[in-house]
C-alpha atoms as a PDB file:
ATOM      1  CA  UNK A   1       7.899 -36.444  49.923  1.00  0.00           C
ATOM      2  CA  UNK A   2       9.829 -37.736  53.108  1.00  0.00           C
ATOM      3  CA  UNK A   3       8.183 -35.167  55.434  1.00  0.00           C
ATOM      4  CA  UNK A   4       5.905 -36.559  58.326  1.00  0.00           C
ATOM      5  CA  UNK A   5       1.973 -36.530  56.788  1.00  0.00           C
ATOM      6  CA  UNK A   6      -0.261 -35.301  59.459  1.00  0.00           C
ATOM      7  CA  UNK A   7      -3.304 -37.136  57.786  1.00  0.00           C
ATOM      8  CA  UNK A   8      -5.156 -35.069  60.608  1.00  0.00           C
ATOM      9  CA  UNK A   9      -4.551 -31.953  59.176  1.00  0.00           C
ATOM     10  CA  UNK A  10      -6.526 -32.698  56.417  1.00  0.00           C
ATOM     11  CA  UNK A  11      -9.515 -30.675  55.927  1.00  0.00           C
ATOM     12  CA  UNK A  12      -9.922 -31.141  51.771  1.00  0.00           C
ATOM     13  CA  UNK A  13      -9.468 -33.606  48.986  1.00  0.00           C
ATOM     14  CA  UNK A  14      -9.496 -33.391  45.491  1.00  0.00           C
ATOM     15  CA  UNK A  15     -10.221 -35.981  43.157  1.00  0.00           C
ATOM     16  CA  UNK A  16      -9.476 -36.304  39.571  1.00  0.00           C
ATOM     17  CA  UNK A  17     -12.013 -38.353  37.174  1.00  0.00           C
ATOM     18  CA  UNK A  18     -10.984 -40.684  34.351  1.00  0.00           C
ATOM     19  CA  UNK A  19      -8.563 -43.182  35.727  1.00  0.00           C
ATOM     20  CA  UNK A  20      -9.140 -42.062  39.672  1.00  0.00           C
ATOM     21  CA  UNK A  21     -13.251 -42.468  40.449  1.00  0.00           C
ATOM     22  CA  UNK A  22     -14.448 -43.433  36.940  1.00  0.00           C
ATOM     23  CA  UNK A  23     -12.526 -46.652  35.163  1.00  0.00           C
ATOM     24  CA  UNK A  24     -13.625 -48.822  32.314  1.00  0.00           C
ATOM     25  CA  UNK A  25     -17.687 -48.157  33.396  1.00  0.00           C
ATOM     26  CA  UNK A  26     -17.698 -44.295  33.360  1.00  0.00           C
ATOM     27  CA  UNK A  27     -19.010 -44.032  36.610  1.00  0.00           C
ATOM     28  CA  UNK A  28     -18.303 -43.563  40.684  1.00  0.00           C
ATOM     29  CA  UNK A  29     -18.873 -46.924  42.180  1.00  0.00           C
ATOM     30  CA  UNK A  30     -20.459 -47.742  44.984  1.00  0.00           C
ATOM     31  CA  UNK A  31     -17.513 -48.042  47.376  1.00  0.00           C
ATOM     32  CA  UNK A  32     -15.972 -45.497  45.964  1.00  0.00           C
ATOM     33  CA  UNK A  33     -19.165 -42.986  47.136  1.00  0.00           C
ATOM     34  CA  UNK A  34     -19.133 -44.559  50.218  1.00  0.00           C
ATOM     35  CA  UNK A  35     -15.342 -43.420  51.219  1.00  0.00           C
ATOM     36  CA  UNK A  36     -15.731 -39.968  49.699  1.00  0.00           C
ATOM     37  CA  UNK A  37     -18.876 -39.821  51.833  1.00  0.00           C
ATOM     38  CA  UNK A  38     -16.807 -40.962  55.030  1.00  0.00           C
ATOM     39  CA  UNK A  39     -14.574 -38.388  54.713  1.00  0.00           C
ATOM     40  CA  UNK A  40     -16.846 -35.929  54.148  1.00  0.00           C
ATOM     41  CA  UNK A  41     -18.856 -36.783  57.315  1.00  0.00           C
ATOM     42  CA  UNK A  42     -15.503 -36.314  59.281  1.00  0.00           C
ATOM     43  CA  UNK A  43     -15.237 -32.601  57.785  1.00  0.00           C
ATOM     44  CA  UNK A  44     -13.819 -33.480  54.959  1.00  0.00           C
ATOM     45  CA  UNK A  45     -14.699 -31.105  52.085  1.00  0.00           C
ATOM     46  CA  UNK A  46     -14.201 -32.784  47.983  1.00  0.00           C
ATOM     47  CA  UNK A  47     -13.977 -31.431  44.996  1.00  0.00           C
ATOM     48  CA  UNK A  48     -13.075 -32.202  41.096  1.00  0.00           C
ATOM     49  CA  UNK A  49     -10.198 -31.564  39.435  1.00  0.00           C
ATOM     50  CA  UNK A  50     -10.329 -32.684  35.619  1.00  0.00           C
ATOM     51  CA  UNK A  51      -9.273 -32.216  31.871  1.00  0.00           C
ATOM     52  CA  UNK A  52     -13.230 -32.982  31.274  1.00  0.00           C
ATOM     53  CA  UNK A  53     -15.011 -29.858  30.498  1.00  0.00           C
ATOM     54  CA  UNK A  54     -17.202 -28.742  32.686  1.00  0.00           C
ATOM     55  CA  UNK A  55     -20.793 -30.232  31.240  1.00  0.00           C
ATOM     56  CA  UNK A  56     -19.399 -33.358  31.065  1.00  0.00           C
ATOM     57  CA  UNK A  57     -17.582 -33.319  34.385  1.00  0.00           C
ATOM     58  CA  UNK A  58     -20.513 -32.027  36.463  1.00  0.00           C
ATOM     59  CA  UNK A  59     -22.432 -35.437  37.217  1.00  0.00           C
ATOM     60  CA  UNK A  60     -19.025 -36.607  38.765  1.00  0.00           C
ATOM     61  CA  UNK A  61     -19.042 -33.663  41.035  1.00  0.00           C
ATOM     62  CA  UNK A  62     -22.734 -34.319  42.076  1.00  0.00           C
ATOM     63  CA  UNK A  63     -22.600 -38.221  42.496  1.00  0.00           C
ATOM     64  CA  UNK A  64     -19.054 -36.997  45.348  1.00  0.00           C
ATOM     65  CA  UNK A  65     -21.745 -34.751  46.564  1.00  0.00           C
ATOM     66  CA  UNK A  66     -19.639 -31.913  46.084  1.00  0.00           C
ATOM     67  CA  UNK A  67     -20.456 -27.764  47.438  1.00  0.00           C
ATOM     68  CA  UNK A  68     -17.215 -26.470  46.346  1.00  0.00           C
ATOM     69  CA  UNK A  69     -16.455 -25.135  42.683  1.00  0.00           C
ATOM     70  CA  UNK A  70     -15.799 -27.570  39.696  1.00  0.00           C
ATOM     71  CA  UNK A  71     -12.176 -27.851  38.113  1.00  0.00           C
ATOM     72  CA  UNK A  72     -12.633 -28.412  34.538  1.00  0.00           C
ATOM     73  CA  UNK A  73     -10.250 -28.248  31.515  1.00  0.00           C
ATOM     74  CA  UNK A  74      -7.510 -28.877  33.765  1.00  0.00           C
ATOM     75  CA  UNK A  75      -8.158 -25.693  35.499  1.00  0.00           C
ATOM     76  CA  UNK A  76      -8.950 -23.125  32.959  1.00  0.00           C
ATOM     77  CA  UNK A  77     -12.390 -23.051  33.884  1.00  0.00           C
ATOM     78  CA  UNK A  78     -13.183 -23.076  37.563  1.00  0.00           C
ATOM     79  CA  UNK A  79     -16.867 -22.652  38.356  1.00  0.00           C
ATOM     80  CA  UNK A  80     -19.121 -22.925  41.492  1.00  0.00           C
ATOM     81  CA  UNK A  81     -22.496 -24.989  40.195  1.00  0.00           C
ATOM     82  CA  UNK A  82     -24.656 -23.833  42.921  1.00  0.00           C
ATOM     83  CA  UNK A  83     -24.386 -20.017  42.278  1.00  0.00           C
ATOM     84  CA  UNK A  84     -23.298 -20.211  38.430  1.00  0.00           C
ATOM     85  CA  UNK A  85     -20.750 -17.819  39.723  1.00  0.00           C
ATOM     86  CA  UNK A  86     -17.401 -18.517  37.669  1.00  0.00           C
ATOM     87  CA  UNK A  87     -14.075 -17.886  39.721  1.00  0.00           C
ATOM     88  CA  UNK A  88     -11.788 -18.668  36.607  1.00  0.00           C
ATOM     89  CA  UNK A  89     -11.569 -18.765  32.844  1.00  0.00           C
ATOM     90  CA  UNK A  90      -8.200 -18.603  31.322  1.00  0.00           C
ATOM     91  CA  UNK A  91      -8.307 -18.595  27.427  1.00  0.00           C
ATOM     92  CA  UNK A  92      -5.698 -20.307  24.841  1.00  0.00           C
ATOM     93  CA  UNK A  93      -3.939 -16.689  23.439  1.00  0.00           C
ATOM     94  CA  UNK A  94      -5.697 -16.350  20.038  1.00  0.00           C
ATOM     95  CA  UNK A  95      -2.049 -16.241  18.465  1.00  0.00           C
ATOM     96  CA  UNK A  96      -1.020 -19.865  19.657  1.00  0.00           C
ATOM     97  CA  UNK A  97      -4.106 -21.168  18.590  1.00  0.00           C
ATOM     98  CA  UNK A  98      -3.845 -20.358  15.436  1.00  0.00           C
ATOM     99  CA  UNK A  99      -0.404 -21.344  15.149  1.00  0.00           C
ATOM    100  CA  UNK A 100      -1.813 -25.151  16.923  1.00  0.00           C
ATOM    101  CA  UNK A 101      -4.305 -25.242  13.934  1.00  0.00           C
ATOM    102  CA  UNK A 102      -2.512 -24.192  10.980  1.00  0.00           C
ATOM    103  CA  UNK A 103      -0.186 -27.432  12.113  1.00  0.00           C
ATOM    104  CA  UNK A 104      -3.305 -29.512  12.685  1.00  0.00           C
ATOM    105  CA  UNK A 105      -4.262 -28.824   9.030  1.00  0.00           C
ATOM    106  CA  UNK A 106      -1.219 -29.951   7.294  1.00  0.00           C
ATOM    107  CA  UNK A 107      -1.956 -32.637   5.301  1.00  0.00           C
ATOM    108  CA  UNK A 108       0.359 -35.223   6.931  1.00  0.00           C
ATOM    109  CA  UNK A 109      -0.780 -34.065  10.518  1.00  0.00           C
ATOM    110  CA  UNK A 110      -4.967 -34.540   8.996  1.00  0.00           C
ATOM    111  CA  UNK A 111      -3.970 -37.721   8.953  1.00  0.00           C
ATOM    112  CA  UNK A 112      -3.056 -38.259  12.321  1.00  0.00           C
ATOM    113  CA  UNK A 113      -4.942 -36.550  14.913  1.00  0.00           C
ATOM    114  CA  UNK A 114      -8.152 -35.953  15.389  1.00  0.00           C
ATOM    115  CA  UNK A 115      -8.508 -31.785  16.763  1.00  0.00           C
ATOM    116  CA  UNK A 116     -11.085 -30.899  19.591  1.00  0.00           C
ATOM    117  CA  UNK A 117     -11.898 -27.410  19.371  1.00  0.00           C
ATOM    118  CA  UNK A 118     -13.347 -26.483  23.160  1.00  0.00           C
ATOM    119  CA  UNK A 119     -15.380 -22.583  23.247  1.00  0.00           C
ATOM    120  CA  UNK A 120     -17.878 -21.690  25.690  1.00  0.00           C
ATOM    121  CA  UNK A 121     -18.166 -25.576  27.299  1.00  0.00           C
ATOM    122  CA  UNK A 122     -18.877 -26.685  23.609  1.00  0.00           C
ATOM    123  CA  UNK A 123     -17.237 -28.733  22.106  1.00  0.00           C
ATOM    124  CA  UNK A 124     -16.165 -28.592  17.810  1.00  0.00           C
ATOM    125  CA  UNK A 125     -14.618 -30.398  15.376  1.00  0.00           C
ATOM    126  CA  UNK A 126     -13.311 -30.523  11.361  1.00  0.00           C
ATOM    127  CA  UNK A 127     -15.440 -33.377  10.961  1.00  0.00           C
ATOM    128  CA  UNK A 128     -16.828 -36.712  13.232  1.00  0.00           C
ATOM    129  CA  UNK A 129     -14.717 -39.293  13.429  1.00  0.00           C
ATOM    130  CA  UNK A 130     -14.696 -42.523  15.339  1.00  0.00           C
ATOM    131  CA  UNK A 131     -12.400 -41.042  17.846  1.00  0.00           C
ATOM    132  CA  UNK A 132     -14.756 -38.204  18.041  1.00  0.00           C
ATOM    133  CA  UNK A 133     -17.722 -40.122  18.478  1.00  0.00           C
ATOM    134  CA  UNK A 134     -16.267 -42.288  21.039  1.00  0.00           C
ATOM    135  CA  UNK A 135     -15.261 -39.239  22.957  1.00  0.00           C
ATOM    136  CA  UNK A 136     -18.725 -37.771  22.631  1.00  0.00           C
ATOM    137  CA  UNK A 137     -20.187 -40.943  23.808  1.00  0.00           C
ATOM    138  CA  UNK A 138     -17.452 -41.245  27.090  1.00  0.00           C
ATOM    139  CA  UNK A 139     -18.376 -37.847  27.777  1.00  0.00           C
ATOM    140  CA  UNK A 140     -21.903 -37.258  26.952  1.00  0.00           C
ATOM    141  CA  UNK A 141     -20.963 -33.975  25.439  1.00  0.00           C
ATOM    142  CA  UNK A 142     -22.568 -33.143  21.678  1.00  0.00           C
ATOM    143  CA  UNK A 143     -19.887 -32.778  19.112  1.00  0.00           C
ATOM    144  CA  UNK A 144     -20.411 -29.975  16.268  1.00  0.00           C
ATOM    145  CA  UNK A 145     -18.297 -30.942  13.006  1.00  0.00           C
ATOM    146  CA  UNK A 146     -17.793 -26.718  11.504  1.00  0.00           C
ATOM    147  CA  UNK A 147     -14.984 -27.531   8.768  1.00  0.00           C
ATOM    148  CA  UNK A 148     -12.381 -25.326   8.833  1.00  0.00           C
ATOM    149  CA  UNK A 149     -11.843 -24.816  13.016  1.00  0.00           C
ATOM    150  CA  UNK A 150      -9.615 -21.489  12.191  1.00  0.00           C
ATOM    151  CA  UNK A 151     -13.353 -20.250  11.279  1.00  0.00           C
ATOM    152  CA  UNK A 152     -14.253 -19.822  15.366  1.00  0.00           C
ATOM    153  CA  UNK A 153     -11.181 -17.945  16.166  1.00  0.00           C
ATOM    154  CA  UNK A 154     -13.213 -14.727  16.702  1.00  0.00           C
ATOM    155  CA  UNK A 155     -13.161 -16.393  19.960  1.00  0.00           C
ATOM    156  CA  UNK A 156     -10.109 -17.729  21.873  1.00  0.00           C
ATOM    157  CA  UNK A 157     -10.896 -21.583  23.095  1.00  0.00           C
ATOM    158  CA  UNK A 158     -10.513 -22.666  26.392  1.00  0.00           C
ATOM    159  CA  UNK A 159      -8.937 -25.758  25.370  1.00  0.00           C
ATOM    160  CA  UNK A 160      -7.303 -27.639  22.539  1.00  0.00           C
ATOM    161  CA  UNK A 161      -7.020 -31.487  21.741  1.00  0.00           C
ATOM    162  CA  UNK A 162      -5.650 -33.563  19.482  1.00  0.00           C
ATOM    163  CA  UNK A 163      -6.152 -37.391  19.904  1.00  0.00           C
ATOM    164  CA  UNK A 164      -3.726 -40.283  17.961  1.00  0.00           C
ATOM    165  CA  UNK A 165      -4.385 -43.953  17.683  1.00  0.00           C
ATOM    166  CA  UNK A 166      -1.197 -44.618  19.744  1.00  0.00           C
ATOM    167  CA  UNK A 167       0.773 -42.732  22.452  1.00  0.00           C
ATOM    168  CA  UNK A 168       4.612 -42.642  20.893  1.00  0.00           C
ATOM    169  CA  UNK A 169       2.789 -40.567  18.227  1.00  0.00           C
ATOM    170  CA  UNK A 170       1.515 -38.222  20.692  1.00  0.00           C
ATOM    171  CA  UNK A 171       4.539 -37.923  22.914  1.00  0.00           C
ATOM    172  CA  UNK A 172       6.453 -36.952  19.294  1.00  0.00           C
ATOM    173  CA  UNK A 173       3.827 -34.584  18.901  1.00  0.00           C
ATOM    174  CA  UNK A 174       3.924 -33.285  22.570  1.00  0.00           C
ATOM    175  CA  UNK A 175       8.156 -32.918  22.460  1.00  0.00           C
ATOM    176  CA  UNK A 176       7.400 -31.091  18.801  1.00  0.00           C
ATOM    177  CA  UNK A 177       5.002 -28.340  20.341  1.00  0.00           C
ATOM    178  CA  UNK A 178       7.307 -28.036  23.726  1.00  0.00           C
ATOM    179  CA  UNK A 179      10.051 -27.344  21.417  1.00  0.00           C
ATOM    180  CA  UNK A 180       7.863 -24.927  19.519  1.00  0.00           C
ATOM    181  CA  UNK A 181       6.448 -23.488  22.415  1.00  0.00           C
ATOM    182  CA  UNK A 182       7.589 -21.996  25.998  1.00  0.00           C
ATOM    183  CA  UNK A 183       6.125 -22.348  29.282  1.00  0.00           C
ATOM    184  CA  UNK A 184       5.218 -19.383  29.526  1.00  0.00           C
ATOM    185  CA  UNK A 185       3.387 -19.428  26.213  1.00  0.00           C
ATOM    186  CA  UNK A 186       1.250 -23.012  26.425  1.00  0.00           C
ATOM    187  CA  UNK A 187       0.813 -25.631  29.059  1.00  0.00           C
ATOM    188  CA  UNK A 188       1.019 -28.525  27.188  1.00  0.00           C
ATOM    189  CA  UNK A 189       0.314 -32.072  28.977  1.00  0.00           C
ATOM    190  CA  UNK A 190      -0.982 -34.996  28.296  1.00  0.00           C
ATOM    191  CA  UNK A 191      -4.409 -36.751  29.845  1.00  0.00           C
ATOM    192  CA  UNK A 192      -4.745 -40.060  28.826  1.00  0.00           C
ATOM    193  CA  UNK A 193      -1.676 -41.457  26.610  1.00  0.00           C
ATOM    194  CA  UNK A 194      -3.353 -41.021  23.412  1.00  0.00           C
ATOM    195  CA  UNK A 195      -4.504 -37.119  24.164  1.00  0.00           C
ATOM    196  CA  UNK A 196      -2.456 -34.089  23.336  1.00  0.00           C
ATOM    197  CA  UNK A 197      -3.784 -30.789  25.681  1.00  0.00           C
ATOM    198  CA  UNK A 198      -3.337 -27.035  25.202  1.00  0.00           C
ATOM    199  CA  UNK A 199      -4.102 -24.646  27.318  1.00  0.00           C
ATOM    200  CA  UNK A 200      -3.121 -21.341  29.096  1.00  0.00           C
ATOM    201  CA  UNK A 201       0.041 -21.199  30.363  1.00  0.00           C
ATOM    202  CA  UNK A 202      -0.924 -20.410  34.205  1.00  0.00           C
ATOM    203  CA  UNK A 203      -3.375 -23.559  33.872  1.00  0.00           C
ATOM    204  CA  UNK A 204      -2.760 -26.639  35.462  1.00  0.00           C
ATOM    205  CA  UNK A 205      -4.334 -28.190  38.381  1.00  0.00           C
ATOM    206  CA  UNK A 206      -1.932 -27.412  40.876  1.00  0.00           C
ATOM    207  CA  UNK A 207      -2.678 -23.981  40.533  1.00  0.00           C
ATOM    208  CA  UNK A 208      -6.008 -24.572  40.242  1.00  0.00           C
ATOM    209  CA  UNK A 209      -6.120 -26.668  43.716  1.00  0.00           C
ATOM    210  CA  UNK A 210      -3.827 -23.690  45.213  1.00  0.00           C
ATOM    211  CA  UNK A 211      -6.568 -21.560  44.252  1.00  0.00           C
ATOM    212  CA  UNK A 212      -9.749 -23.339  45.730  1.00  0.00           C
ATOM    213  CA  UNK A 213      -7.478 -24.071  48.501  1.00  0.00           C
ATOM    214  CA  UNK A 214      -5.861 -20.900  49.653  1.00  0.00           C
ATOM    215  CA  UNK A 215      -8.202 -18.281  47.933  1.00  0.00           C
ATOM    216  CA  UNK A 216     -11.609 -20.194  48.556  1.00  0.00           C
ATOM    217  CA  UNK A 217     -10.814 -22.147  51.550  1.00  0.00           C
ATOM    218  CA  UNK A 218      -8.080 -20.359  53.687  1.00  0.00           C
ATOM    219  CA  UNK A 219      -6.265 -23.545  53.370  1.00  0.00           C
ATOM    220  CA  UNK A 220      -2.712 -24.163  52.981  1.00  0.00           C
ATOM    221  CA  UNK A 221      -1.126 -27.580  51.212  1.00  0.00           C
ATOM    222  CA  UNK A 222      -0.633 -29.398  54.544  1.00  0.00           C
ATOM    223  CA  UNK A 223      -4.430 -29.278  54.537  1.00  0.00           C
ATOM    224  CA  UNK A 224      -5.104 -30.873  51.190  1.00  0.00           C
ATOM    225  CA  UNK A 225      -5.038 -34.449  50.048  1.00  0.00           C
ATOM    226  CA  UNK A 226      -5.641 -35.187  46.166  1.00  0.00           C
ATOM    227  CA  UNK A 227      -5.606 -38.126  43.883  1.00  0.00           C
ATOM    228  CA  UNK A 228      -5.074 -38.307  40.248  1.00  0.00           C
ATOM    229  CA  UNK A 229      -3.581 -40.839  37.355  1.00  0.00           C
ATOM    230  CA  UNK A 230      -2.087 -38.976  34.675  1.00  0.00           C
ATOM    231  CA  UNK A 231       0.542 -36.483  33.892  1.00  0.00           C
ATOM    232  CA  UNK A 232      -1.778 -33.913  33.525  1.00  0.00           C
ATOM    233  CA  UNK A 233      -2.255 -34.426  37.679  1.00  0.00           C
ATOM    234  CA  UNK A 234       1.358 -34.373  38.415  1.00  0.00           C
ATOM    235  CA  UNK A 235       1.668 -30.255  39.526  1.00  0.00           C
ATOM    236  CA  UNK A 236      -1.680 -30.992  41.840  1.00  0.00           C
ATOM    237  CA  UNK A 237       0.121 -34.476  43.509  1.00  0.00           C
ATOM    238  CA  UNK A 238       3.363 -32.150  44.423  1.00  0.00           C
ATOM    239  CA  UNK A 239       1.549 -29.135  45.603  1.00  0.00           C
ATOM    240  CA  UNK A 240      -0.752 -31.365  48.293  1.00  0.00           C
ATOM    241  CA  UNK A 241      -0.069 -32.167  52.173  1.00  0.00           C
ATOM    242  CA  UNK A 242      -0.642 -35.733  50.382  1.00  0.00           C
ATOM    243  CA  UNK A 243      -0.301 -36.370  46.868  1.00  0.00           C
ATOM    244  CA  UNK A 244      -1.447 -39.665  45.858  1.00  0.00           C
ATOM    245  CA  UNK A 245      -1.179 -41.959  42.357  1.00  0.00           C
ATOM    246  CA  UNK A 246      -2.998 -44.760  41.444  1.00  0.00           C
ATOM    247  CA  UNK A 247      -1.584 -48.101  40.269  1.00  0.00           C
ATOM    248  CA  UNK A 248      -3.117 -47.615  36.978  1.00  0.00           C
ATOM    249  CA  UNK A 249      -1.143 -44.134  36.774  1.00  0.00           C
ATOM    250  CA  UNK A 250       2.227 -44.190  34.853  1.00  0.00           C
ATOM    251  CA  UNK A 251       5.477 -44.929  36.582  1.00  0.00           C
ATOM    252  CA  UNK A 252       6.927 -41.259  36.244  1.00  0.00           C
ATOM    253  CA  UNK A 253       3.562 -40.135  38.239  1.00  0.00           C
ATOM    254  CA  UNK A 254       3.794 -42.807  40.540  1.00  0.00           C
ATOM    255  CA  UNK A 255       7.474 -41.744  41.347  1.00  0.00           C
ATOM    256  CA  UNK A 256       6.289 -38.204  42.543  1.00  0.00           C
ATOM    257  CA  UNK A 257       3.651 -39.172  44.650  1.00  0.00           C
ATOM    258  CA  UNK A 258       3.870 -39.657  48.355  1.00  0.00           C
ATOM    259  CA  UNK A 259       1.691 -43.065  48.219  1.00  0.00           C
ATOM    260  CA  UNK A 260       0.529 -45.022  45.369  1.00  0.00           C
ATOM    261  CA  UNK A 261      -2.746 -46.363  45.461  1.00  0.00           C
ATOM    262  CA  UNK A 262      -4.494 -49.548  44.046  1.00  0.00           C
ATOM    263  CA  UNK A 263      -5.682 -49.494  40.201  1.00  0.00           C
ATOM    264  CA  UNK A 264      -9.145 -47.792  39.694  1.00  0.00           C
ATOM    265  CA  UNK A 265     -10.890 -50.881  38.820  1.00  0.00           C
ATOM    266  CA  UNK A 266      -9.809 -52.213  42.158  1.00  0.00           C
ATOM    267  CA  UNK A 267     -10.945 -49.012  43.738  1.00  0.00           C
ATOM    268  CA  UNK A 268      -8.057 -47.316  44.461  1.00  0.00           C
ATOM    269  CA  UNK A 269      -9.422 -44.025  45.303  1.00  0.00           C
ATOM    270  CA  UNK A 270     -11.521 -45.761  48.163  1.00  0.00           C
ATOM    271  CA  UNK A 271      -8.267 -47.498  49.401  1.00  0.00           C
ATOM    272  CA  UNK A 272      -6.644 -43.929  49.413  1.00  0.00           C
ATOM    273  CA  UNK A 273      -9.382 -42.370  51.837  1.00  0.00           C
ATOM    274  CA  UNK A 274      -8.969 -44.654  53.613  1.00  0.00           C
ATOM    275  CA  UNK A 275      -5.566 -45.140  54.628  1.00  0.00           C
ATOM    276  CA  UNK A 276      -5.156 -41.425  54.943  1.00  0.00           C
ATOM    277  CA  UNK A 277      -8.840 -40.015  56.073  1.00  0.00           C
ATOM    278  CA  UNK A 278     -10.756 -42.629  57.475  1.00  0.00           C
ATOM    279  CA  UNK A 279      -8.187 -44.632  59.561  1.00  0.00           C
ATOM    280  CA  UNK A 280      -6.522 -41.866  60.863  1.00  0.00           C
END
């Protein structure tokens, strides 16, 4: 922030889903398509960045018409649709899972959160709950109830969740597990308020933009632009040529970004193209 934007140097923009392109109707608007397509007929090349897992995020990344791999699970798992080919899969260390679900099953933290389990793009759970059900349904992903989850860790997840009613009892949670855990152990974040995240400690979506960017595209930040709502998009928003936040996005993301956009349900994400792609 404070440094000149060359909005002409601009050659691709990332967009995050829930709370960016998709608000209370689960979809990418109409005007929303139309900027994204704009941009993309001035060179522009899009892609997703999202905590969504990667079956559930790919009709987002086909109604942007996006050719360039899919960020899921916050980048954990980057994958290119077209050719299957998979550029990135960083795993939850089987230790620190374990250590996430022996918590989850104490009896006073059964009570409160609901645990996503996330292995091979599926997604499991103790049991369904309403929260789990209403996740399935936002997502359109199936959700398999196994019992014990410390039963699939043959396998080290992708991704953990654990969802609470209300968000001061997932930022407790989220200060309990950053005390418990380093850095360099878990990335920890949260989505939405009311969703606790694990992953792998190099995953986040700045890194995961810096990838597609400078691995994939030859690109350096100058030449990105992304736009995301949530904590969980605050590494990407610092590491772009143009980071921006929406007006539905919290005020400690808005405060690192270099513009803030309009809410989603006012079609902020259009707005954003605009000012910065299309108008330049």
């Amino acid at each position: 922030m404070g440094q000149p934007i060359d909005t002409n140097a601009v050659e691709l923009l990332v967009l995050d889903i829930d709370g960016t392109i998709a608000g209370a109707d689960n979809e990418v608007n109409q005007t929303v398509r139309q900027a994204v397509q704009a941009a993309q007929a001035r060179g522009v090349q899009v892609a997703i960045a999202t905590g969504r897992m990667y079956q559930s995020a790919l009709r987002f990344h086909q109604a942007v018409g996006s050719t360039l791999p899919l960020i899921s699970y916050q980048g954990a798992f980057i994958k290119d649709p077209a050719t299957g080919h998979i550029h990135r899969h960083l795993t939850v260390p089987q230790a620190y899972a374990t250590e996430l679900l022996n918590y989850f099953e104490e009896p006073e933290q059964r009570s409160q959160f609901s645990v996503h389990f996330y292995l091979n793009d599926q997604l499991y759970v103790r049991e369904l709950t309403a929260d789990s059900l209403d996740y399935a349904d936002r997502t359109g992903v199936e959700v398999k109830p196994v019992g014990d989850l410390r039963t699939l860790l043959d396998q080290e997840p992708t991704k953990l969740l654990a969802m609470a009613e209300d968000g001061e009892t997932i930022q407790i949670l989220l200060q309990t597990m950053r005390d418990r855990f380093r850095p360099d152990q878990l990335y920890l974040t949260t989505s939405v308020a009311t969703f606790f995240e694990a992953t792998h400690p190099l995953v986040n979506k700045g890194t995961a933009v810096r990838y597609l960017a400078e691995e994939v595209l030859q690109l350096q930040p100058e030449n990105v632009m992304v736009i995301g709502d949530n904590f969980n998009d605050v590494e990407m928003i610092k590491y772009a040529g143009i980071g921006v936040a929406m007006g539905n996005a919290p005020a400690g993301v808005q405060a690192i970004a270099d513009w803030v956009a309009p809410t989603v349900e006012a079609n902020g994400a259009a707005a954003a193209i605009e000012e910065f792609l299309l108008n330049a």
